[in-house]
N, C-alpha and C. Protein backbone atom coordinates (compact mmCIF):
# COMPACT_ATOMS: atom_id res chain seq x y z
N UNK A 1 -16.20 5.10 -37.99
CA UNK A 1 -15.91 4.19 -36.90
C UNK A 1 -17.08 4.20 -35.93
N UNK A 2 -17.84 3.26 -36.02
CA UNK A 2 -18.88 2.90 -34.76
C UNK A 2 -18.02 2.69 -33.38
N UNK A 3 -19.43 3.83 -32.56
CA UNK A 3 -18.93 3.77 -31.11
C UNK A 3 -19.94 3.21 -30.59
N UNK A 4 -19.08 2.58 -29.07
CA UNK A 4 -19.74 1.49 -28.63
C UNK A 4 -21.28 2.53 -27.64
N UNK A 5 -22.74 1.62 -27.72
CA UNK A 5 -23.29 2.30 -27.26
C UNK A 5 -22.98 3.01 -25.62
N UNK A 6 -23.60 3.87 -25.05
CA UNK A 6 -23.83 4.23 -23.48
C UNK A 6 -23.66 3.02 -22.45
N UNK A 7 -24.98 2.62 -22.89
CA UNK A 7 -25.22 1.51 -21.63
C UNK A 7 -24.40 0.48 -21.70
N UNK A 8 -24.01 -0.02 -22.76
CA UNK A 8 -22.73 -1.29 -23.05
C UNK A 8 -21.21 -0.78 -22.20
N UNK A 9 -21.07 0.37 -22.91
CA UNK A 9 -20.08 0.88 -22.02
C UNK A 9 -19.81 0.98 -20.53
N UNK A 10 -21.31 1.09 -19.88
CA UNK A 10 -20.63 1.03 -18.27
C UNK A 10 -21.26 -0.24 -18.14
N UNK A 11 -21.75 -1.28 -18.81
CA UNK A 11 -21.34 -2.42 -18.22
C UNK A 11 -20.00 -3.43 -18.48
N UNK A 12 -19.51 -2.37 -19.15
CA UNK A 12 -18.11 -3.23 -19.24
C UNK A 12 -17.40 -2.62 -18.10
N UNK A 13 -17.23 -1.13 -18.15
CA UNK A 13 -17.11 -0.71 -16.91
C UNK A 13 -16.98 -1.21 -15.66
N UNK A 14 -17.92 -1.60 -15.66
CA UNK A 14 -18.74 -2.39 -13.98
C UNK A 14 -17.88 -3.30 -14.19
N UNK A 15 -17.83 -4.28 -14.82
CA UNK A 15 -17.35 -5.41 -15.07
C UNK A 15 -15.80 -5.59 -14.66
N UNK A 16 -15.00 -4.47 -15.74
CA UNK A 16 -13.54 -4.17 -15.70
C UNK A 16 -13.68 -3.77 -13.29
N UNK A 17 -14.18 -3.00 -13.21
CA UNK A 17 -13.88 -2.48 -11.67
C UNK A 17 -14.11 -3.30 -10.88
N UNK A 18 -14.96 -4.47 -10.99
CA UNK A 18 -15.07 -4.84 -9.88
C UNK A 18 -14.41 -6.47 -10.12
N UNK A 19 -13.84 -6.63 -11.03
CA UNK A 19 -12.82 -7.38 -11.21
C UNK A 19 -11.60 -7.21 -10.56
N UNK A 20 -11.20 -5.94 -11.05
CA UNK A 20 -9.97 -5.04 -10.36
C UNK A 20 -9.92 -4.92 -8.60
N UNK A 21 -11.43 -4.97 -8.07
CA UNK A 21 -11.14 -4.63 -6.88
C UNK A 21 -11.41 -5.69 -5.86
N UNK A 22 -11.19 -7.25 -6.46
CA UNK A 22 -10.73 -7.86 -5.88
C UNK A 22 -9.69 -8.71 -5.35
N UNK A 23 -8.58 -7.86 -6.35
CA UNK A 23 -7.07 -8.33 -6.03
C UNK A 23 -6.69 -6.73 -5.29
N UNK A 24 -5.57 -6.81 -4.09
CA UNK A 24 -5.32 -5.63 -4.02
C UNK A 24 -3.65 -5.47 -5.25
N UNK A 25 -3.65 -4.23 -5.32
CA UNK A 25 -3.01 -3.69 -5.98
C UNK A 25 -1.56 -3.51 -5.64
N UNK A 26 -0.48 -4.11 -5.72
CA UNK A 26 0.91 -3.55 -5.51
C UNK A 26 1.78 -3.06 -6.22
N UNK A 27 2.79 -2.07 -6.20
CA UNK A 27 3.78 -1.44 -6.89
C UNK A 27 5.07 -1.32 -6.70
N UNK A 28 5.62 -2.62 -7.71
CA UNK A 28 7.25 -3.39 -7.20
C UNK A 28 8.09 -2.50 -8.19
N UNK A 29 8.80 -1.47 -7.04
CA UNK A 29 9.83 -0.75 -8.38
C UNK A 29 11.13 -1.05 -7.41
N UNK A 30 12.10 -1.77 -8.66
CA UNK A 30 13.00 -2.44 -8.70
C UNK A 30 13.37 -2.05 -9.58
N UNK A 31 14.98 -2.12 -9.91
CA UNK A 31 15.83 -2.68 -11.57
C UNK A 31 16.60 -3.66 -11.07
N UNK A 32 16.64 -4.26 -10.03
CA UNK A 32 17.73 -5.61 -10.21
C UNK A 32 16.88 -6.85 -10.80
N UNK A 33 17.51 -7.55 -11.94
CA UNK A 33 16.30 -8.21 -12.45
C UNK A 33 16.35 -9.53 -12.06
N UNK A 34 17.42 -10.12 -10.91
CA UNK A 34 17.10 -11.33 -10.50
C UNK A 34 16.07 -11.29 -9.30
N UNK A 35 16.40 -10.40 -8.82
CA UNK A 35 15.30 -10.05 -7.65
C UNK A 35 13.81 -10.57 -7.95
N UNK A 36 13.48 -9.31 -9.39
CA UNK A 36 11.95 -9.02 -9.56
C UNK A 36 11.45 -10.35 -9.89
N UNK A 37 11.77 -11.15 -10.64
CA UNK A 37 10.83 -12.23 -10.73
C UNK A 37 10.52 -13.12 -9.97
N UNK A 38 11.18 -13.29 -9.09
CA UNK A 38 10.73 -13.48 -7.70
C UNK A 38 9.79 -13.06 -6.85
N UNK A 39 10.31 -11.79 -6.79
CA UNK A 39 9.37 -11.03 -5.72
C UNK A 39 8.20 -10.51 -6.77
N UNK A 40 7.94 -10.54 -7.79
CA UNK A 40 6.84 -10.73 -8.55
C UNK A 40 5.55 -11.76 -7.80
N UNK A 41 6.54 -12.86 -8.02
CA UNK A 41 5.83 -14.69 -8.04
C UNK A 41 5.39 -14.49 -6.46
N UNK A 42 5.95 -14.25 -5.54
CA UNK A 42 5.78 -13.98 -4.07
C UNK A 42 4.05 -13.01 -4.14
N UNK A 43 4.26 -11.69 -4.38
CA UNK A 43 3.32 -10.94 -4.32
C UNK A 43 1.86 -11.56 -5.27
N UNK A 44 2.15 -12.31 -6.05
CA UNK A 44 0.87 -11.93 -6.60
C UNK A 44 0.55 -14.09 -6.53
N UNK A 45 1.67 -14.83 -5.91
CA UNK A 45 1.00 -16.00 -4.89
C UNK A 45 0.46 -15.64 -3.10
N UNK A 46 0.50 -14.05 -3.11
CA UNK A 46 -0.14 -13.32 -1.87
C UNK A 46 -1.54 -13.05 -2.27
N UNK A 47 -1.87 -12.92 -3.60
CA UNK A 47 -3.19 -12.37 -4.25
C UNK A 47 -3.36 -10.76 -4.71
N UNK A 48 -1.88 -10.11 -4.90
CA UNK A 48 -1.61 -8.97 -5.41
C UNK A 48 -1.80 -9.19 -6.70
N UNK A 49 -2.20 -7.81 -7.49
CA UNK A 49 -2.48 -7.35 -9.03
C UNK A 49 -0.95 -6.87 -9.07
N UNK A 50 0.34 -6.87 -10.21
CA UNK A 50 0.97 -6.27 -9.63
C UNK A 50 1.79 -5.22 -10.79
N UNK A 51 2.18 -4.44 -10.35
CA UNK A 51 2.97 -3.51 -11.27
C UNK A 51 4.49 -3.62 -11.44
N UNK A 52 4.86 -2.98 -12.55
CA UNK A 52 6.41 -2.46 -12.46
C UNK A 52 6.71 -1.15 -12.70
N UNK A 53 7.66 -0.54 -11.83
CA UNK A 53 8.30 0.33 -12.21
C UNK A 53 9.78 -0.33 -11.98
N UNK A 54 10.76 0.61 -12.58
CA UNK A 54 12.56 0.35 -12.86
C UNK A 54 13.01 1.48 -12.36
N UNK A 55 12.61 2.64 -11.79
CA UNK A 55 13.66 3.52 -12.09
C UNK A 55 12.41 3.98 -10.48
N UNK A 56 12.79 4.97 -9.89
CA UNK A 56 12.10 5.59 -8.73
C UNK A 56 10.85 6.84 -9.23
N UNK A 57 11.80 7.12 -10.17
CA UNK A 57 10.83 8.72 -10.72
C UNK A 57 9.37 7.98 -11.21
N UNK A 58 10.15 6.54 -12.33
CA UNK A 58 8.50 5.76 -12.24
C UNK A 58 7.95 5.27 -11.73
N UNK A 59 8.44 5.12 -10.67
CA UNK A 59 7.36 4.63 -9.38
C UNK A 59 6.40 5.95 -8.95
N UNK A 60 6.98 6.98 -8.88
CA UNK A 60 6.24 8.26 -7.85
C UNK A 60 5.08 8.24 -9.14
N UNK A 61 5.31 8.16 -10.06
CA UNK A 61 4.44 8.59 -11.33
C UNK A 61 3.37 7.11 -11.65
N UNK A 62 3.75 6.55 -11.36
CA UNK A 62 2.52 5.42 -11.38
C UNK A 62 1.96 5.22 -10.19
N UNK A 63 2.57 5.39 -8.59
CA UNK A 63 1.93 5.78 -7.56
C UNK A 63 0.93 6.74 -8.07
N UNK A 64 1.24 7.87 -7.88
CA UNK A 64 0.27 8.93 -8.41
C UNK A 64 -0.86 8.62 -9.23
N UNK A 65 -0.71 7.94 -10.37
CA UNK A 65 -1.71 7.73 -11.20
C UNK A 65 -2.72 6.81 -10.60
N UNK A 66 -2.33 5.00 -10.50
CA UNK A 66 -2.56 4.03 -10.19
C UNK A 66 -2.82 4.14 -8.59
N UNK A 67 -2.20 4.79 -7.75
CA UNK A 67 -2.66 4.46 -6.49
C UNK A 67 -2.57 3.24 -6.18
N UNK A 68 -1.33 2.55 -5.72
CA UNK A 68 -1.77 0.87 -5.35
C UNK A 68 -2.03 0.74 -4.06
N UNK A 69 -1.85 -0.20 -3.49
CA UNK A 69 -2.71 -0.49 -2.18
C UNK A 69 -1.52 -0.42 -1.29
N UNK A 70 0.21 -0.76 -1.63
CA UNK A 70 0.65 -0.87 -1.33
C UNK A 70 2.23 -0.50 -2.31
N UNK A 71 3.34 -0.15 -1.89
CA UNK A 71 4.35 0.23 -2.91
C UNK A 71 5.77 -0.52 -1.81
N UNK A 72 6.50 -1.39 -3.01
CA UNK A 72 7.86 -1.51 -2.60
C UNK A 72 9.08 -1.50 -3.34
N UNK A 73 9.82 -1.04 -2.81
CA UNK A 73 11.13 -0.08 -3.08
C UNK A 73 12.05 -1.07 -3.28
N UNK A 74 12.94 -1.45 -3.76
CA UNK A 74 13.85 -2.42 -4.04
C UNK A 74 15.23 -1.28 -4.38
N UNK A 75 16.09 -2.19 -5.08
CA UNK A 75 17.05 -1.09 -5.29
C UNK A 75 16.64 -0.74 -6.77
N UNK A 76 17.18 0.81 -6.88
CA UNK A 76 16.57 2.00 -7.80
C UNK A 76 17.91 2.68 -8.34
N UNK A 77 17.89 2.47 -9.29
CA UNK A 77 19.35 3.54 -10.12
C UNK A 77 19.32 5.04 -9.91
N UNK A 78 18.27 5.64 -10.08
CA UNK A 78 17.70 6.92 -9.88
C UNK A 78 17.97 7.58 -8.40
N UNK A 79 17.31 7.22 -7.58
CA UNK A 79 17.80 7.49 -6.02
C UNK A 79 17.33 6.74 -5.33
N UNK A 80 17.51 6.75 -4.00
CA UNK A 80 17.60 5.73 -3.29
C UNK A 80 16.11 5.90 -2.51
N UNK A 81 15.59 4.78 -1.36
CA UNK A 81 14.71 4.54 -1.08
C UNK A 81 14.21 5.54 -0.31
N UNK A 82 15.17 6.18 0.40
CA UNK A 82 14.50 7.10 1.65
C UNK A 82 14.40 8.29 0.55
N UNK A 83 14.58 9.18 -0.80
CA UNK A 83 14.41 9.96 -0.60
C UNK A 83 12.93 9.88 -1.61
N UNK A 84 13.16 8.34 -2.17
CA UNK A 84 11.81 7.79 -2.69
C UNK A 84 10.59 8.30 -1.77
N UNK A 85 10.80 7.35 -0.61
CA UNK A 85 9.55 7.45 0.47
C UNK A 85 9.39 8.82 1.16
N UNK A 86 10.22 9.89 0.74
CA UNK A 86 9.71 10.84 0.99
C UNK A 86 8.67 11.51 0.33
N UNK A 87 9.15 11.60 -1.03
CA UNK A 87 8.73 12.37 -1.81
C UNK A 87 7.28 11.57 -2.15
N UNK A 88 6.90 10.08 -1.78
CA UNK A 88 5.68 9.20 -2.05
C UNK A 88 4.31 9.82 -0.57
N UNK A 89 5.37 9.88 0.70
CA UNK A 89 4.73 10.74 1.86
C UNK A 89 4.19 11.75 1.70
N UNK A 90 5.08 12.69 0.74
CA UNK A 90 4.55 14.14 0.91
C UNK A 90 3.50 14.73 -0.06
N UNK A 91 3.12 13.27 -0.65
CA UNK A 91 2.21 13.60 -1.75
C UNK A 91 0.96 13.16 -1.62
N UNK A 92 -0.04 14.37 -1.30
CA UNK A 92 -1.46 13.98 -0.73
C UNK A 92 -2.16 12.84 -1.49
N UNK A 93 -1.65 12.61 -2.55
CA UNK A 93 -2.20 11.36 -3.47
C UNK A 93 -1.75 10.55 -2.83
N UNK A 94 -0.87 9.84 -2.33
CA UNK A 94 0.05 8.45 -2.37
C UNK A 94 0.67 8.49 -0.77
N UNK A 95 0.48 9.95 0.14
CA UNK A 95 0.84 9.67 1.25
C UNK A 95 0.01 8.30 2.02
N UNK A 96 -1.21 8.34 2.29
CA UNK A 96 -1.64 7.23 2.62
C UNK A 96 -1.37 5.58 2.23
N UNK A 97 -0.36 5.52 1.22
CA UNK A 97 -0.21 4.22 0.72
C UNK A 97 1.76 3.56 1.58
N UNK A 98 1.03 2.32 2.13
CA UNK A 98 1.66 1.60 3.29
C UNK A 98 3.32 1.63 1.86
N UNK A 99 4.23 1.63 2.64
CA UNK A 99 5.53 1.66 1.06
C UNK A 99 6.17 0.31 2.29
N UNK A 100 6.78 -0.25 1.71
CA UNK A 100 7.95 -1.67 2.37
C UNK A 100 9.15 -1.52 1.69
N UNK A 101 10.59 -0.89 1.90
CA UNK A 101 11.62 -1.06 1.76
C UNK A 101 12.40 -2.83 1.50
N UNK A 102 12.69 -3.22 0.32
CA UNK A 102 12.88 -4.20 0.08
C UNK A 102 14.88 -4.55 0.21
N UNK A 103 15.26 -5.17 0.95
CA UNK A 103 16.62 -5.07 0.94
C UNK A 103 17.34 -6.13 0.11
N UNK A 104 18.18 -6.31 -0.97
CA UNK A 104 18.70 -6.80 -2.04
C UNK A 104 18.84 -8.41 -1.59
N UNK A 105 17.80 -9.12 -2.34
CA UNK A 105 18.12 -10.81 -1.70
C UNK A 105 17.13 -11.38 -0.90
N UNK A 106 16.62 -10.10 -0.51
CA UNK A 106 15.68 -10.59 1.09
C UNK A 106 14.09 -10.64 -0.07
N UNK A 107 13.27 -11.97 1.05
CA UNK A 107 11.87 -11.80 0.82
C UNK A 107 11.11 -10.71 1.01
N UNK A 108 10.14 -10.95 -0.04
CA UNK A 108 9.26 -9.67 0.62
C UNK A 108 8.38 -10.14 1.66
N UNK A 109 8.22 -9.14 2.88
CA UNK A 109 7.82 -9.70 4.10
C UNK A 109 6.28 -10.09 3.97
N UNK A 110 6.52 -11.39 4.60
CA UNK A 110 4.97 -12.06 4.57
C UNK A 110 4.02 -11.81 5.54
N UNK A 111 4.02 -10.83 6.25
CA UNK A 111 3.32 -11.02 7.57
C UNK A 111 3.42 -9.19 7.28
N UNK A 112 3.59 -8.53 6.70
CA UNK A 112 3.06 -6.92 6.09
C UNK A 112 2.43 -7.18 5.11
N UNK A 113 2.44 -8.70 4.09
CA UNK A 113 1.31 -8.73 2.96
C UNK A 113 -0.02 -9.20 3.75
N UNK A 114 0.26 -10.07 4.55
CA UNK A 114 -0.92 -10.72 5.40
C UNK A 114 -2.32 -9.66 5.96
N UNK A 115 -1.23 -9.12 7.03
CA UNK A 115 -2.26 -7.50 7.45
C UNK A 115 -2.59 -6.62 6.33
N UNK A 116 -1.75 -6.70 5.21
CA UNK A 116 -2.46 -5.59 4.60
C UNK A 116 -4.18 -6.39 3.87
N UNK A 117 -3.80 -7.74 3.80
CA UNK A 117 -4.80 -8.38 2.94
C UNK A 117 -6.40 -7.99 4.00
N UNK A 118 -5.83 -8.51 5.55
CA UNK A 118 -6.85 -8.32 6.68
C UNK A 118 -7.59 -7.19 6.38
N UNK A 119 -6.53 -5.97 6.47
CA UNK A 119 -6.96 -4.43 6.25
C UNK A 119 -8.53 -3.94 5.62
């Protein structure tokens, strides 16, 4: 199996990152599924890249990894939001990342995507 050369490699690199870092990044963990496609279509007609998690534990775990720019909580089978946003706080990885509590039905707020875009 031929590997791709050195230098090809970080210009795809380059390429892949700085693609990436001109959408910011959000992380919609939800399981209600009339909600998400919505608040999908919302976030990423804001100019969000955007993720899923379903369950809370996969949110802390793709926080962690992914780091998004921003994380919101919807309702979660697993546990609930506050003990979500704790455990996203207390984690030197992901404490710095802004989290928005999403309440069942409601938009996601347009004027916390706005400032974060300013940011």
């Amino acid at each position: 199996m031929s590997e791709m050369p050195t230098k090809a490699r970080r210009v795809v690199r380059k390429r892949t990152v700085s693609m990436m870092a001109s959408a910011l990044h959000a992380l919609l963990a939800d399981a209600e599924a009339p909600n998400l496609k919505d608040r999908v279509a919302e976030l990423a007609a804001a100019g969000f890249r955007v993720s899923l998690a379903r369950t809370a534990f996969e949110a802390i775990v793709k926080a962690s990894c992914q780091v998004p720019d921003l994380i919101l909580l919807g309702g979660l089978p697993d546990m609930d939001a506050a003990e979500a946003t704790q455990l996203l706080t207390t984690c030197p990885v992901t404490a710095h990342i802004p989290i928005i509590h999403l309440a069942p039905g409601r938009r996601v707020p347009s004027r916390a995507l706005l400032q974060l875009r300013r940011a």
